[in-house]
N, C-alpha and C. Protein backbone atom coordinates (compact mmCIF):
# COMPACT_ATOMS: atom_id res chain seq x y z
N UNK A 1 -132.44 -14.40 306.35
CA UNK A 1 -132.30 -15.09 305.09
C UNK A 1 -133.61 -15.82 304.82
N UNK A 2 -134.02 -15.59 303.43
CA UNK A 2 -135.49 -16.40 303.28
C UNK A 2 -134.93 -17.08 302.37
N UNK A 3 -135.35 -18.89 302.80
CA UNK A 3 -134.66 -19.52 301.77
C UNK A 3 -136.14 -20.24 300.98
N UNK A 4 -136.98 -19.69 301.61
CA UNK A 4 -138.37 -19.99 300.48
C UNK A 4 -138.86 -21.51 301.17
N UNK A 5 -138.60 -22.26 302.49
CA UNK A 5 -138.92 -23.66 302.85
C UNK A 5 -139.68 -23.45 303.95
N UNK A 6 -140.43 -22.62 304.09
CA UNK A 6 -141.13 -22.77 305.69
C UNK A 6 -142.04 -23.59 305.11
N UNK A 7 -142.48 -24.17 306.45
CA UNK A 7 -143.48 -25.68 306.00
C UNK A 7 -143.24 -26.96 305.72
N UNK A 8 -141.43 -26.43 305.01
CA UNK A 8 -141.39 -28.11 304.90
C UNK A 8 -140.93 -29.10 306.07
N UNK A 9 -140.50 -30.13 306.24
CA UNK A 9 -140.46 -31.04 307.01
C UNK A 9 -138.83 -31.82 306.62
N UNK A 10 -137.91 -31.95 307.69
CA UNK A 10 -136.71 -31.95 307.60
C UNK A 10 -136.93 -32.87 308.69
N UNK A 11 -135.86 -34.44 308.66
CA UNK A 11 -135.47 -34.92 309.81
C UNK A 11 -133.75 -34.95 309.86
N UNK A 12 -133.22 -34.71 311.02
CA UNK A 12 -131.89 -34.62 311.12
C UNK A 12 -131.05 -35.37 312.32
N UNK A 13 -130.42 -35.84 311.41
CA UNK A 13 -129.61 -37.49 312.74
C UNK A 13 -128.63 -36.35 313.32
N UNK A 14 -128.51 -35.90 314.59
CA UNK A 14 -127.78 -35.80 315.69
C UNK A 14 -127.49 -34.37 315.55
N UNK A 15 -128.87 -33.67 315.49
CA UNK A 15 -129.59 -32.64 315.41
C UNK A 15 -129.38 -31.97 316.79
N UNK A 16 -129.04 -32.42 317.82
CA UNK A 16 -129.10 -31.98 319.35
C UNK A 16 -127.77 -31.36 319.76
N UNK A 17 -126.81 -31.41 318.66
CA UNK A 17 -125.32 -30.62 318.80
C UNK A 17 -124.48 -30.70 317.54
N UNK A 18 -123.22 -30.27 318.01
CA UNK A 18 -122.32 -29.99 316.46
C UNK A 18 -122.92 -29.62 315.37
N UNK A 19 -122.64 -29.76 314.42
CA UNK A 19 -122.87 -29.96 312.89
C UNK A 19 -124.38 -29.61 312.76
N UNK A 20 -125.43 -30.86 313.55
CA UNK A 20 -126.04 -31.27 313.40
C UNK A 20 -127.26 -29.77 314.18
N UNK A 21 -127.04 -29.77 315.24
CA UNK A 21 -127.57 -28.91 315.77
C UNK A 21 -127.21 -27.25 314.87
N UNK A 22 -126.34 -27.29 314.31
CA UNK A 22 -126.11 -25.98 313.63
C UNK A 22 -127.62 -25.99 312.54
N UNK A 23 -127.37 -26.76 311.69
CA UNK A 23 -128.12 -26.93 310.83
C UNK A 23 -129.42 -27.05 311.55
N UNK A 24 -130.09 -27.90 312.09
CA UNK A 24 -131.12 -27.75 312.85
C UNK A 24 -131.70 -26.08 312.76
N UNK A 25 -130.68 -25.41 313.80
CA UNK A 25 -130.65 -24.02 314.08
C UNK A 25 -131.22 -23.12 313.16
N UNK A 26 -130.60 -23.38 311.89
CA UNK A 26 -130.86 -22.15 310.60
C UNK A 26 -131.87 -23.25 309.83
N UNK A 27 -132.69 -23.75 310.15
CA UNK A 27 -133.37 -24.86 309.37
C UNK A 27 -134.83 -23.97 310.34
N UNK A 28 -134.77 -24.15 311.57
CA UNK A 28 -135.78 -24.02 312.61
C UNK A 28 -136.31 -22.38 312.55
N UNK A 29 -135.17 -21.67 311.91
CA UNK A 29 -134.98 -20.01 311.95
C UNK A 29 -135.61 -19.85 310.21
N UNK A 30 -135.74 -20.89 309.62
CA UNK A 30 -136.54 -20.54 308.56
C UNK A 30 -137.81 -21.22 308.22
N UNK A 31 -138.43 -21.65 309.67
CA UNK A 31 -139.91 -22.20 309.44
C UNK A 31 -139.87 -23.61 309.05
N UNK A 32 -138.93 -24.57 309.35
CA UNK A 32 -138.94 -26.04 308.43
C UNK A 32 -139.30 -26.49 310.12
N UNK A 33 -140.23 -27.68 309.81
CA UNK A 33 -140.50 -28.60 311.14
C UNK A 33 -139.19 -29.59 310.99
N UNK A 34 -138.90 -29.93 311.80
CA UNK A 34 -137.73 -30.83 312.50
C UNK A 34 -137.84 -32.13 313.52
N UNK A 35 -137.82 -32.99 312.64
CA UNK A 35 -137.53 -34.29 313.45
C UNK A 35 -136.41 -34.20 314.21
N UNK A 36 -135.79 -34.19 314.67
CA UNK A 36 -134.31 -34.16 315.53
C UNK A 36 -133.92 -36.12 316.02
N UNK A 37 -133.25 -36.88 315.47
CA UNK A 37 -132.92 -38.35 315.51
C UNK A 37 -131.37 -38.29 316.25
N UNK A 38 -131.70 -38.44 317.52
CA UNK A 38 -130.30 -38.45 318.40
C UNK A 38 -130.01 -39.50 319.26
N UNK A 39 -128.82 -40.33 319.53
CA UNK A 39 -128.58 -40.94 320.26
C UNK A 39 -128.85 -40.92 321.81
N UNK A 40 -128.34 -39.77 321.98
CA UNK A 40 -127.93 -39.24 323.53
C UNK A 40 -128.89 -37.47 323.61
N UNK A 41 -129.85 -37.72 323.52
CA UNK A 41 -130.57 -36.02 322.79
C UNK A 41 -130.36 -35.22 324.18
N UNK A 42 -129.65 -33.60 323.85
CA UNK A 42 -129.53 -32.75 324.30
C UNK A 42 -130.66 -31.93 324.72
N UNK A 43 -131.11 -31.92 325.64
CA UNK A 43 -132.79 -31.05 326.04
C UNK A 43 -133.00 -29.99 326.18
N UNK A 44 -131.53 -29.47 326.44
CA UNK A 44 -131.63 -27.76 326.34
C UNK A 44 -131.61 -27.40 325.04
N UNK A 45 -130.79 -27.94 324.56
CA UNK A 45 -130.71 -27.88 322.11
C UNK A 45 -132.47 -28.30 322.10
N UNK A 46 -132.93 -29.53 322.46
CA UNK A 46 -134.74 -29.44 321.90
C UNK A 46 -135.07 -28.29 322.27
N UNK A 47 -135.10 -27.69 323.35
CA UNK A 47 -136.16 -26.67 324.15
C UNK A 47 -135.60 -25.21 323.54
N UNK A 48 -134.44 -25.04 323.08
CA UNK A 48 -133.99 -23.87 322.23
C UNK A 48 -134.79 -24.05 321.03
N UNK A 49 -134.52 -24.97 320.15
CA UNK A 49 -134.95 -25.32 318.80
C UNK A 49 -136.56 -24.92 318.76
N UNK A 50 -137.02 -25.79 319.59
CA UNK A 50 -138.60 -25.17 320.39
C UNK A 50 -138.73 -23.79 319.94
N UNK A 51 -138.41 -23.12 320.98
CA UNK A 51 -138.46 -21.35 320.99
C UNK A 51 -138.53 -20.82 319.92
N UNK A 52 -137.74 -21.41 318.89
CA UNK A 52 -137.84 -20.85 317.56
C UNK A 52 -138.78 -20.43 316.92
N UNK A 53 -140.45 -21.44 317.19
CA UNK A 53 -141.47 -21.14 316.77
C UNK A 53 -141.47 -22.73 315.87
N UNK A 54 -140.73 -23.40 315.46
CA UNK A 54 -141.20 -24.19 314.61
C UNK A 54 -141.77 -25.62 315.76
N UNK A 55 -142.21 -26.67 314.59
CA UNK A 55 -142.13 -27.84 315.34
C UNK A 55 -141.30 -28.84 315.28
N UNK A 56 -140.75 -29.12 316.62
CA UNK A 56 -139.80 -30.52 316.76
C UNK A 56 -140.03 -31.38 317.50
N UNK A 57 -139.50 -32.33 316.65
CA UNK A 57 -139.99 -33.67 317.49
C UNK A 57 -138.58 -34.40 317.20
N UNK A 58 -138.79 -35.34 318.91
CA UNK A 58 -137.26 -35.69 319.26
C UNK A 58 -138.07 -37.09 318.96
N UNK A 59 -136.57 -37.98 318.19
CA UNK A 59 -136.75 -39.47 318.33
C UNK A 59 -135.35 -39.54 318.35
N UNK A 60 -135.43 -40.39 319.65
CA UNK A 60 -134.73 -40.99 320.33
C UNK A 60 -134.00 -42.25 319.81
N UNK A 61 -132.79 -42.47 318.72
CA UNK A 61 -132.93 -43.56 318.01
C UNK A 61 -130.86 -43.63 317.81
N UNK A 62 -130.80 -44.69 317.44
CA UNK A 62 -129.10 -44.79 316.96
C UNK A 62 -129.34 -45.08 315.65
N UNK A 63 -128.39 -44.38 314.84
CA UNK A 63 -128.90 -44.69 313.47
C UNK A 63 -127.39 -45.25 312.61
N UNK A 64 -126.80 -46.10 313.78
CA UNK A 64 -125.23 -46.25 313.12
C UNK A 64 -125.66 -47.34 312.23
């Protein structure tokens, strides 16, 4: 699916699973860089997201 956004820049609160990590997933699979903002961050979800080819960057943050 080309949704026409590679390049852009996406941050996503609790990006490291559920919901959050889905989206991540098809976000990372179409070229968008990714902040990933997780409480408890999942390292195997960063290091997948990784592989993808895009860039992510984990911050480590609670955003209740």
């Amino acid at each position: 699916m080309d949704l026409a956004i590679s390049g852009k820049s996406c941050l996503i609160t609790g990006g490291s699973s559920g919901i959050g990590k889905g989206i991540a997933t098809v976000l990372a699979q179409e070229g968008v860089n990714l902040a990933i903002a997780s409480r408890d961050p999942d390292p195997e979800a960063i290091k997948e997201l990784k592989g993808m080819g895009g860039r992510v960057e984990l911050i480590k943050a609670d955003v209740s």
